[in-house]
C-alpha atoms as a PDB file:
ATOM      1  CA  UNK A   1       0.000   0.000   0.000  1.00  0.00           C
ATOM      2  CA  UNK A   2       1.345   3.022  -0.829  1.00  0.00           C
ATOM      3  CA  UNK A   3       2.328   5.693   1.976  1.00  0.00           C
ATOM      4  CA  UNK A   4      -0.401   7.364   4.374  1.00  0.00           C
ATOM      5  CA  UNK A   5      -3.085   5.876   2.033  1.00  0.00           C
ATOM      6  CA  UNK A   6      -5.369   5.312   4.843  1.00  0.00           C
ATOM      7  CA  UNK A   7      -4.783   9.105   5.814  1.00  0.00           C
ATOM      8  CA  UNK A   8      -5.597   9.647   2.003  1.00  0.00           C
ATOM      9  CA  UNK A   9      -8.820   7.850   1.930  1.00  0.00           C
ATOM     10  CA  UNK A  10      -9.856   9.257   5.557  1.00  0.00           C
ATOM     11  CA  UNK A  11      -9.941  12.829   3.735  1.00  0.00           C
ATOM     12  CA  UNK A  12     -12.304  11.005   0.829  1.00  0.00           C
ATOM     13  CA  UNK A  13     -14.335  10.212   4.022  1.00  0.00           C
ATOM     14  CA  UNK A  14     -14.075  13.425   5.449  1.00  0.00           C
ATOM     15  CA  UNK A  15     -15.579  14.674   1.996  1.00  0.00           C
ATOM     16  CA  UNK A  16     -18.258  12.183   1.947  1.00  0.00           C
ATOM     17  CA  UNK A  17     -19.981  12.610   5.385  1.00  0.00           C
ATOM     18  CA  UNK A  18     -19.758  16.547   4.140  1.00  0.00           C
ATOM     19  CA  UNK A  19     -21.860  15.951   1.315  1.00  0.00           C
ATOM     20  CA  UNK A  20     -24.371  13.361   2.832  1.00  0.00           C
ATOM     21  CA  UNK A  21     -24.596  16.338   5.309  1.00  0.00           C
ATOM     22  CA  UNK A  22     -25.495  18.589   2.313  1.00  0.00           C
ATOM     23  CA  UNK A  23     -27.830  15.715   1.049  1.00  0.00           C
ATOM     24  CA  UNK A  24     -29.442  15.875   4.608  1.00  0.00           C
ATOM     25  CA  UNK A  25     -29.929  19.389   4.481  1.00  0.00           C
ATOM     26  CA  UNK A  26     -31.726  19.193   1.240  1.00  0.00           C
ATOM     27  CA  UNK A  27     -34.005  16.983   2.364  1.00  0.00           C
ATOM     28  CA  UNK A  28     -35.443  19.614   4.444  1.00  0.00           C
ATOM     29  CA  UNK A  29     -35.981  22.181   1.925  1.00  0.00           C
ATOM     30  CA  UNK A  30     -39.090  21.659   1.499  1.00  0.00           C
ATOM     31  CA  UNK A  31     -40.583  25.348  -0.458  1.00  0.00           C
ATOM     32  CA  UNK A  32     -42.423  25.873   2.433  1.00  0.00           C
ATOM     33  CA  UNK A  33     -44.765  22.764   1.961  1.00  0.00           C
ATOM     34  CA  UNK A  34     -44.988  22.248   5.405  1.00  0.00           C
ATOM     35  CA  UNK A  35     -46.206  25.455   6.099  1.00  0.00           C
ATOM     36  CA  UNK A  36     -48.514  25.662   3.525  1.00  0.00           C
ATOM     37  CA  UNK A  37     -50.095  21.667   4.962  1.00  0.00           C
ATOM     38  CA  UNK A  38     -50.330  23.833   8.343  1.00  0.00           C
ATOM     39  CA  UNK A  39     -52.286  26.671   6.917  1.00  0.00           C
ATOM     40  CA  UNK A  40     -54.801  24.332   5.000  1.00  0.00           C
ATOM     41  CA  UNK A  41     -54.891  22.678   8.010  1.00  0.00           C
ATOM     42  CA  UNK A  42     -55.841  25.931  10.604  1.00  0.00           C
ATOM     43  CA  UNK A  43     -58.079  27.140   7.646  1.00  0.00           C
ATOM     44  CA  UNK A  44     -60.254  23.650   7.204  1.00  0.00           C
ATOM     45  CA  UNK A  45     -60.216  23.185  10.774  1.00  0.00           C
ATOM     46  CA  UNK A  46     -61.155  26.873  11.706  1.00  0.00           C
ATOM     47  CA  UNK A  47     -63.771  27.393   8.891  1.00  0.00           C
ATOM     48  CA  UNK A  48     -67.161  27.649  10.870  1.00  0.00           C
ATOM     49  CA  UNK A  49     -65.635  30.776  12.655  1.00  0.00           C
ATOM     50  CA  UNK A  50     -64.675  32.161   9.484  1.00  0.00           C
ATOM     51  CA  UNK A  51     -67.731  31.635   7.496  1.00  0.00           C
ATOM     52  CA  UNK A  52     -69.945  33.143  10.884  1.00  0.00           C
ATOM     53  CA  UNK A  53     -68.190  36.365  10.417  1.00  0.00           C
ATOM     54  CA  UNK A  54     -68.438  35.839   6.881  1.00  0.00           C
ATOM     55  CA  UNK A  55     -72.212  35.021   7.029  1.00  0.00           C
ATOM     56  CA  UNK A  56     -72.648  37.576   9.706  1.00  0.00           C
ATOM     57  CA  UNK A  57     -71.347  40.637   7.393  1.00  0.00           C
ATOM     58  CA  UNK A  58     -73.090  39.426   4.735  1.00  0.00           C
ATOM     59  CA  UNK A  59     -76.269  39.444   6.985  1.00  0.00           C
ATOM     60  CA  UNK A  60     -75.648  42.996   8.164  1.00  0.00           C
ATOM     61  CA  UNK A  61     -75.070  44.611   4.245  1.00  0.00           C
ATOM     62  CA  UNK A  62     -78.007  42.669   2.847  1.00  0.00           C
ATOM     63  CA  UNK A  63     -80.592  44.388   5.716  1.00  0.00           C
ATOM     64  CA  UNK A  64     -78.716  47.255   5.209  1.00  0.00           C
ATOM     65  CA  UNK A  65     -79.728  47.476   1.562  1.00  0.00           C
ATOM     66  CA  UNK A  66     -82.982  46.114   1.971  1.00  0.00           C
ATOM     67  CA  UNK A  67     -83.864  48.787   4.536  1.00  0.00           C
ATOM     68  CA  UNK A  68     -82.560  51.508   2.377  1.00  0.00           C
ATOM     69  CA  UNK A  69     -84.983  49.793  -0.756  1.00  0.00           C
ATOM     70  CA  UNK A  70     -87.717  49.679   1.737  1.00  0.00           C
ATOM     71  CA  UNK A  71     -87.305  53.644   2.453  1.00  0.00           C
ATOM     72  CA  UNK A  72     -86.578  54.822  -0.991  1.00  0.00           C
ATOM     73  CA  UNK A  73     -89.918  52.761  -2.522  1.00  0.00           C
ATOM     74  CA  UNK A  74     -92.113  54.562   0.739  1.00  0.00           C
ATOM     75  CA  UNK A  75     -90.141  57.799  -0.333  1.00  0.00           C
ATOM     76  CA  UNK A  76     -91.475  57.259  -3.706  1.00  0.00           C
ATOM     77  CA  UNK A  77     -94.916  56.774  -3.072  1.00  0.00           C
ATOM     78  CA  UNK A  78     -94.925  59.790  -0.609  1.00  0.00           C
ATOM     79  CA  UNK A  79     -93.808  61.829  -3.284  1.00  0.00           C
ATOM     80  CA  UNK A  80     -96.368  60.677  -5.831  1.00  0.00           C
ATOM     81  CA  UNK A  81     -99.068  60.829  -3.225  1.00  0.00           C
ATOM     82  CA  UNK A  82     -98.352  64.745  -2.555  1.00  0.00           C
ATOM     83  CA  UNK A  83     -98.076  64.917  -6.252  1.00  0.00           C
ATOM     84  CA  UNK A  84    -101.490  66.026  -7.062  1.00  0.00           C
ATOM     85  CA  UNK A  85    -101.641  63.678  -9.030  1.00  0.00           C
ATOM     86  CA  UNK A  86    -103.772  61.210  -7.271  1.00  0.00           C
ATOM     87  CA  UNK A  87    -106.910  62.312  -5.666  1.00  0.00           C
ATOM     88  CA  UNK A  88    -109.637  59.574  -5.860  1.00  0.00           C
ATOM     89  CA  UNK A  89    -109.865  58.568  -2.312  1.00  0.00           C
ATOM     90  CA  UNK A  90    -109.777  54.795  -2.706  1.00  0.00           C
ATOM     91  CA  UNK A  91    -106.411  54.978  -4.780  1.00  0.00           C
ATOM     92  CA  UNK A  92    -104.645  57.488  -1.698  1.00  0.00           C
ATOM     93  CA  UNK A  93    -105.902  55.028   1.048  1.00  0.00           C
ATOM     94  CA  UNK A  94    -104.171  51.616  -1.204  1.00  0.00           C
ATOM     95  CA  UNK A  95    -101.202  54.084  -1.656  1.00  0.00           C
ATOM     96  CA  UNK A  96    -101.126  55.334   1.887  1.00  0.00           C
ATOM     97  CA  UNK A  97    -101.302  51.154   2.689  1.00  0.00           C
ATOM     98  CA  UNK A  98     -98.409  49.975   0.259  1.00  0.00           C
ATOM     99  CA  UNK A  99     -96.513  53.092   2.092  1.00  0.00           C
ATOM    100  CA  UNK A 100     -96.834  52.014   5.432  1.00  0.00           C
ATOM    101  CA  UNK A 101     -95.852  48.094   4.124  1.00  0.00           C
ATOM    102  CA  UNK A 102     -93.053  49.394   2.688  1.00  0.00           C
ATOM    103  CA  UNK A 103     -92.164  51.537   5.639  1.00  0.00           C
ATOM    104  CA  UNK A 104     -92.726  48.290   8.306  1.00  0.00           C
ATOM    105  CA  UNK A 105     -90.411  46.479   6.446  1.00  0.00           C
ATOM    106  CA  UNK A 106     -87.643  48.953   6.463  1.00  0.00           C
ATOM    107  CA  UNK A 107     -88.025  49.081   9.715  1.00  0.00           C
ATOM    108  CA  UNK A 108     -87.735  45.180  10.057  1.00  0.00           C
ATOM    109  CA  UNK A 109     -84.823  44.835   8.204  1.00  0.00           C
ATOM    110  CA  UNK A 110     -83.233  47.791   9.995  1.00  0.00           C
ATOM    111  CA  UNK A 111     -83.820  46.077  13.701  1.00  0.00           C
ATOM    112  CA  UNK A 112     -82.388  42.746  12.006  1.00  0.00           C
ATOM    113  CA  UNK A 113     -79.728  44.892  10.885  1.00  0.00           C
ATOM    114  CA  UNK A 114     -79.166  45.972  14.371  1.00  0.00           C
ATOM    115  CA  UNK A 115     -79.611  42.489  15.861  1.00  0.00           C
ATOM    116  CA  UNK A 116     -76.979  40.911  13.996  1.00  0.00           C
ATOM    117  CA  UNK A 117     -74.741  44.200  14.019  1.00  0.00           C
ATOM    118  CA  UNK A 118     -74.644  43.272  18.175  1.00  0.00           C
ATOM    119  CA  UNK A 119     -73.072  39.793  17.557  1.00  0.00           C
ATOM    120  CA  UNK A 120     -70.348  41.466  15.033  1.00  0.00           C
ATOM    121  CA  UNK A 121     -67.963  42.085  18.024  1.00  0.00           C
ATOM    122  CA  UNK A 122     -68.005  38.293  19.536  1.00  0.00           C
ATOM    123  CA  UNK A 123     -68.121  37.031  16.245  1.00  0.00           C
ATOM    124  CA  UNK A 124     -65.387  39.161  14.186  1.00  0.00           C
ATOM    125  CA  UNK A 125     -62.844  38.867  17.595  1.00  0.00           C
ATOM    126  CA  UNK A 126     -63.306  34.922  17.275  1.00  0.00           C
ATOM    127  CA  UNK A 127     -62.643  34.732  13.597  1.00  0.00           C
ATOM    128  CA  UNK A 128     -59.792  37.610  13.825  1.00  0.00           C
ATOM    129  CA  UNK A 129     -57.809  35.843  15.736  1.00  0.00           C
ATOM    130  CA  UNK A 130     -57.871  32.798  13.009  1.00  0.00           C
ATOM    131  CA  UNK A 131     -57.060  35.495  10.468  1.00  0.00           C
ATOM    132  CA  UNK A 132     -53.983  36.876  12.189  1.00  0.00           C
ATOM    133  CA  UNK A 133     -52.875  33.098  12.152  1.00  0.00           C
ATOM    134  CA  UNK A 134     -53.272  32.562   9.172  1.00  0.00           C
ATOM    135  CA  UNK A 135     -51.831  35.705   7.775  1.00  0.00           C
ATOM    136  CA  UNK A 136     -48.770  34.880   9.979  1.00  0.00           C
ATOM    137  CA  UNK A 137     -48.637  31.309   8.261  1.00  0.00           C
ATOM    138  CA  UNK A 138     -48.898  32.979   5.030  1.00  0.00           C
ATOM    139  CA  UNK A 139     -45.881  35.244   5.535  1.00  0.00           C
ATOM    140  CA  UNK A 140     -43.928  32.397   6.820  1.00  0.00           C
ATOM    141  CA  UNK A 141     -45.024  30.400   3.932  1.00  0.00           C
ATOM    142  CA  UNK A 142     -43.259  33.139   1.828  1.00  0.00           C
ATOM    143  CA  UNK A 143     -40.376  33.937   3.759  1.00  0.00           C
ATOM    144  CA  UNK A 144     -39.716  30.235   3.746  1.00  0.00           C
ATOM    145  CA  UNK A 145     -40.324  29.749   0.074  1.00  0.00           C
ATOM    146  CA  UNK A 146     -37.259  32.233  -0.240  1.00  0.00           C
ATOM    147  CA  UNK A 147     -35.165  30.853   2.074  1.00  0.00           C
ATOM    148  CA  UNK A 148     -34.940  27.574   0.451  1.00  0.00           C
ATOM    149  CA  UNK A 149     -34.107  28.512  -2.879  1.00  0.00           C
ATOM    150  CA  UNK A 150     -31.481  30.678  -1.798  1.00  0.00           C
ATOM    151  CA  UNK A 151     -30.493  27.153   0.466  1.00  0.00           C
ATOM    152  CA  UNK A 152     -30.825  25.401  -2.222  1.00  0.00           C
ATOM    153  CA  UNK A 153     -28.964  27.389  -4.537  1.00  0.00           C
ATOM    154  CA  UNK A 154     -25.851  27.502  -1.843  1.00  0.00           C
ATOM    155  CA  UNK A 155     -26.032  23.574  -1.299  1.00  0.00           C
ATOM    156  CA  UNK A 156     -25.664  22.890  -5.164  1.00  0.00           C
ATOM    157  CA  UNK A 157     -22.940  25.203  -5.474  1.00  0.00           C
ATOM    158  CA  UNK A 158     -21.525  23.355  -2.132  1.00  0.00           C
ATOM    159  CA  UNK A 159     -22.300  20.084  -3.529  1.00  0.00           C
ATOM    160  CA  UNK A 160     -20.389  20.410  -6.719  1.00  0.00           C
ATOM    161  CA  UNK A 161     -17.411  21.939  -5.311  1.00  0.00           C
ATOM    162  CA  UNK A 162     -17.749  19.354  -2.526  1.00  0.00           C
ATOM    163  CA  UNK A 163     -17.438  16.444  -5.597  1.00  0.00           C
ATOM    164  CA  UNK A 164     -14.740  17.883  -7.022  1.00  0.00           C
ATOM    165  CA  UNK A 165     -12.579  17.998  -4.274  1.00  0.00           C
ATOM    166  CA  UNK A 166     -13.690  14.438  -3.748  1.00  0.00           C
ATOM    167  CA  UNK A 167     -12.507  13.555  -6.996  1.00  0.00           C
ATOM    168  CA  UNK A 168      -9.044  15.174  -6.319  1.00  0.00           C
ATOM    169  CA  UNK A 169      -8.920  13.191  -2.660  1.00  0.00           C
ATOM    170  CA  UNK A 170     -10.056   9.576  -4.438  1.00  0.00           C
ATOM    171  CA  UNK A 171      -6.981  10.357  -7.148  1.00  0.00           C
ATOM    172  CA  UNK A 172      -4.527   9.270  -4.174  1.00  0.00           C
ATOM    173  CA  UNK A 173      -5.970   6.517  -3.299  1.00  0.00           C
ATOM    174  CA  UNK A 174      -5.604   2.799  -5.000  1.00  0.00           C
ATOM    175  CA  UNK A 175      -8.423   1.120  -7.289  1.00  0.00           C
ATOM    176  CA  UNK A 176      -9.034  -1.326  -5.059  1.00  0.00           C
ATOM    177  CA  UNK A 177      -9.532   0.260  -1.640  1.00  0.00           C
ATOM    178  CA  UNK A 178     -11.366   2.981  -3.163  1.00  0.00           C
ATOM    179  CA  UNK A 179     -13.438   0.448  -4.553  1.00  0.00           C
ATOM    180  CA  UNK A 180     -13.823  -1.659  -1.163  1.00  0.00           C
ATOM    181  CA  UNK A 181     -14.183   1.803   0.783  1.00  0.00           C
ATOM    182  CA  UNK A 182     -16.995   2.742  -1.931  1.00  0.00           C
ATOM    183  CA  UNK A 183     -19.166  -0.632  -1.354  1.00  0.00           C
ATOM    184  CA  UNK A 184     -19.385  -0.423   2.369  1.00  0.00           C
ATOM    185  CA  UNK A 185     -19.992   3.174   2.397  1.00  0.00           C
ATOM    186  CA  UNK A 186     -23.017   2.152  -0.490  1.00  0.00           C
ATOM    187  CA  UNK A 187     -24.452   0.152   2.123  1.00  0.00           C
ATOM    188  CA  UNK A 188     -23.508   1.385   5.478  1.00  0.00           C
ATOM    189  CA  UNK A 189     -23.746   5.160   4.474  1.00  0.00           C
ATOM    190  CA  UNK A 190     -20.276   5.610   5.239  1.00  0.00           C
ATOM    191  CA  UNK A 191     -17.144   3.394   4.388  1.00  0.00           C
ATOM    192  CA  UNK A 192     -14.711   4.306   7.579  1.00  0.00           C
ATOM    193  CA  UNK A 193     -15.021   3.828  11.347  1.00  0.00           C
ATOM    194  CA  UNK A 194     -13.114   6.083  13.377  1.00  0.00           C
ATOM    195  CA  UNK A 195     -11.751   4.093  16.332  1.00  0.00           C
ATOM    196  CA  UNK A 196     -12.685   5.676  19.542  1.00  0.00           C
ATOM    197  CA  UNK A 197     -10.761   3.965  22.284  1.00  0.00           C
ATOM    198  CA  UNK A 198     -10.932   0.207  21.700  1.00  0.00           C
ATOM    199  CA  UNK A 199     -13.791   0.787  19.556  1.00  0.00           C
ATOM    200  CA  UNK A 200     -14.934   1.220  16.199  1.00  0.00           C
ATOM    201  CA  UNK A 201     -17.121   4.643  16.785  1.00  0.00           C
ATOM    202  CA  UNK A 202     -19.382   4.049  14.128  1.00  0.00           C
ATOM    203  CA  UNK A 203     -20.993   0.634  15.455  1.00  0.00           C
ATOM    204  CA  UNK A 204     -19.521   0.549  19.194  1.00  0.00           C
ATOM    205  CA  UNK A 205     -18.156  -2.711  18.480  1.00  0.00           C
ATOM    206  CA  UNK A 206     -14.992  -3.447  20.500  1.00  0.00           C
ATOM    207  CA  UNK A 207     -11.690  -4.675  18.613  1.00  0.00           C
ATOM    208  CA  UNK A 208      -9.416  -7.051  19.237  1.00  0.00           C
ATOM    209  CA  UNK A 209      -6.177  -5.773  19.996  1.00  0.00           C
ATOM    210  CA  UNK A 210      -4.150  -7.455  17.248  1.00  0.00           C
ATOM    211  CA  UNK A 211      -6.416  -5.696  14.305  1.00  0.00           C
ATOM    212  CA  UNK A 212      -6.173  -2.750  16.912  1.00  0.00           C
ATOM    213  CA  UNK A 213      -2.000  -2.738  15.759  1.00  0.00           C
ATOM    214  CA  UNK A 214      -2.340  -3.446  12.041  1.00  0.00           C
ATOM    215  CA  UNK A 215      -4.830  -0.211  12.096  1.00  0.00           C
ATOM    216  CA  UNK A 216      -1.702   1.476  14.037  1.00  0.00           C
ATOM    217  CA  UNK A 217       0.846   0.180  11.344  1.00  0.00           C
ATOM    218  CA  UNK A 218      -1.568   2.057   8.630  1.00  0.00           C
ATOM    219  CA  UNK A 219      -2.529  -1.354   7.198  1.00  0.00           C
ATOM    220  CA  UNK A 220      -5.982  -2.270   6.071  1.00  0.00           C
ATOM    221  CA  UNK A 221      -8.404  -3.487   8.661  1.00  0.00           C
ATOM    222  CA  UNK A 222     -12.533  -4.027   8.547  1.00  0.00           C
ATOM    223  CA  UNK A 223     -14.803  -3.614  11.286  1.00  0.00           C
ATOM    224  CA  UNK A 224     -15.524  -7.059  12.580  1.00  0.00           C
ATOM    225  CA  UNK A 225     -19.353  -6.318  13.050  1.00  0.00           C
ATOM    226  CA  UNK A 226     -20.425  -3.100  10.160  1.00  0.00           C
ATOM    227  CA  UNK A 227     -17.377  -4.436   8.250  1.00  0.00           C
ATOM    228  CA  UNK A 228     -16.274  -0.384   7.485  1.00  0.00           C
ATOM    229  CA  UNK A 229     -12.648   0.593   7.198  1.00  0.00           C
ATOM    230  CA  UNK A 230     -10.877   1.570  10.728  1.00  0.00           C
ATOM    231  CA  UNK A 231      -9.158   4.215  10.748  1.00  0.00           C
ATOM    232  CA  UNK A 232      -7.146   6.238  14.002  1.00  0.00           C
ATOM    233  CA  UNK A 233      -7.012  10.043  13.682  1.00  0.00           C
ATOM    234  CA  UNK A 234      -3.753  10.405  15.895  1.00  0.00           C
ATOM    235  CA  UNK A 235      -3.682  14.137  17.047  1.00  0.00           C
ATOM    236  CA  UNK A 236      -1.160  16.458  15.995  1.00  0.00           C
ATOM    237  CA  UNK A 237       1.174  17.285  18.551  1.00  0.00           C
END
């Protein structure tokens, strides 16, 4: 093996647990998906307190309107009526009848009006607080949205400067223990085991002391139990 290849293919390592790091990260970035589940969610699950306020304004404007109808049809009957243009008796008296119909129902529609105008506080505080949760969902939503494609952006950037230097690493290290390194780490998610102690600190398993020296020589040696590459970062002095 040639010289410090172990140290070689520990910096391949290194490289690789950086970008399944970036590969975690990813993961995550979502576009605000998430937030957007959470806000269909509040809304669906809040939606009789926002249609009552909804159904309660609606209430107030339509016997608001109907009142002002009500008045402006008595208003034009009045008018006709001191016309001069009507004067058989009969016709004043079924005039003077639709008026005060019209006028009865204005005033109807005006107490509803009033009625439901008396809930509006109750109701609107209920449904406002809903609203401001939403709205603050929304903005998240957005700001998150952002966020992640600027992430995003960064970690492919990362990522591809990340492989390069990976290919640059795997250049000093043989064919075939790149190749063993590479087929562990495919299943295990990474190929080396630092050895912590007596131990291989990826699994915990404990190693013999003999494979414990030929990892010290810088020879090749496996993980008896995950089967990764050990490896012993001695610290600089």
């Amino acid at each position: 093996m040639a010289e410090n290849e172990l140290a070689a293919l520990y910096q391949v390592h290194l490289i690789d647990e950086a970008l399944l790091t970036m590969k975690q990260r990813a993961t995550v970035l979502d576009g605000g998906k998430s937030i957007r589940a959470e806000f269909e969610s509040l809304k669906s699950e809040k939606s009789a307190e926002l249609k009552a306020l909804a159904d309660l304004e609606s209430g107030i404007a339509t016997a608001e309107q109907k009142a002002k109808d009500y008045r402006e049809k008595a208003a034009a009957i009045e008018r006709h009526l001191f016309s001069g243009k009507v004067v058989n008796p009969k016709e004043i008296a079924g005039y003077e009848t639709e008026m005060a119909q019209f006028k009865k129902m204005a005033d109807d529609a005006e107490w509803q009006g009033i009625e439901l105008t008396e809930q509006l506080p109750e109701v609107k505080a209920t449904a406002m607080v809903v609203k401001r949760e939403l709205q603050k969902l929304a903005k998240a939503y957005e700001a998150r949205q952002v966020s992640d494609r600027e992430e995003g952006k960064l970690l492919q950037e990362e990522y591809k400067a990340k492989q390069e230097q990976r290919g640059s690493a795997a250049a000093r290290v043989s064919k075939n223990l790149l190749a063993t390194y590479d087929a562990v780490r495919a299943k295990m998610g990474t190929g080396m085991g630092l050895v912590a102690g007596k131990a291989c600190g990826a699994c915990g398993t404990n190693i013999p002391t003999k494979m414990l020296e030929i990892v010290r020589e810088d020879k090749v040696a496996s993980c008896p139990s995950c089967h990764r590459i050990l490896f012993e970062v001695v610290p600089s002095a």
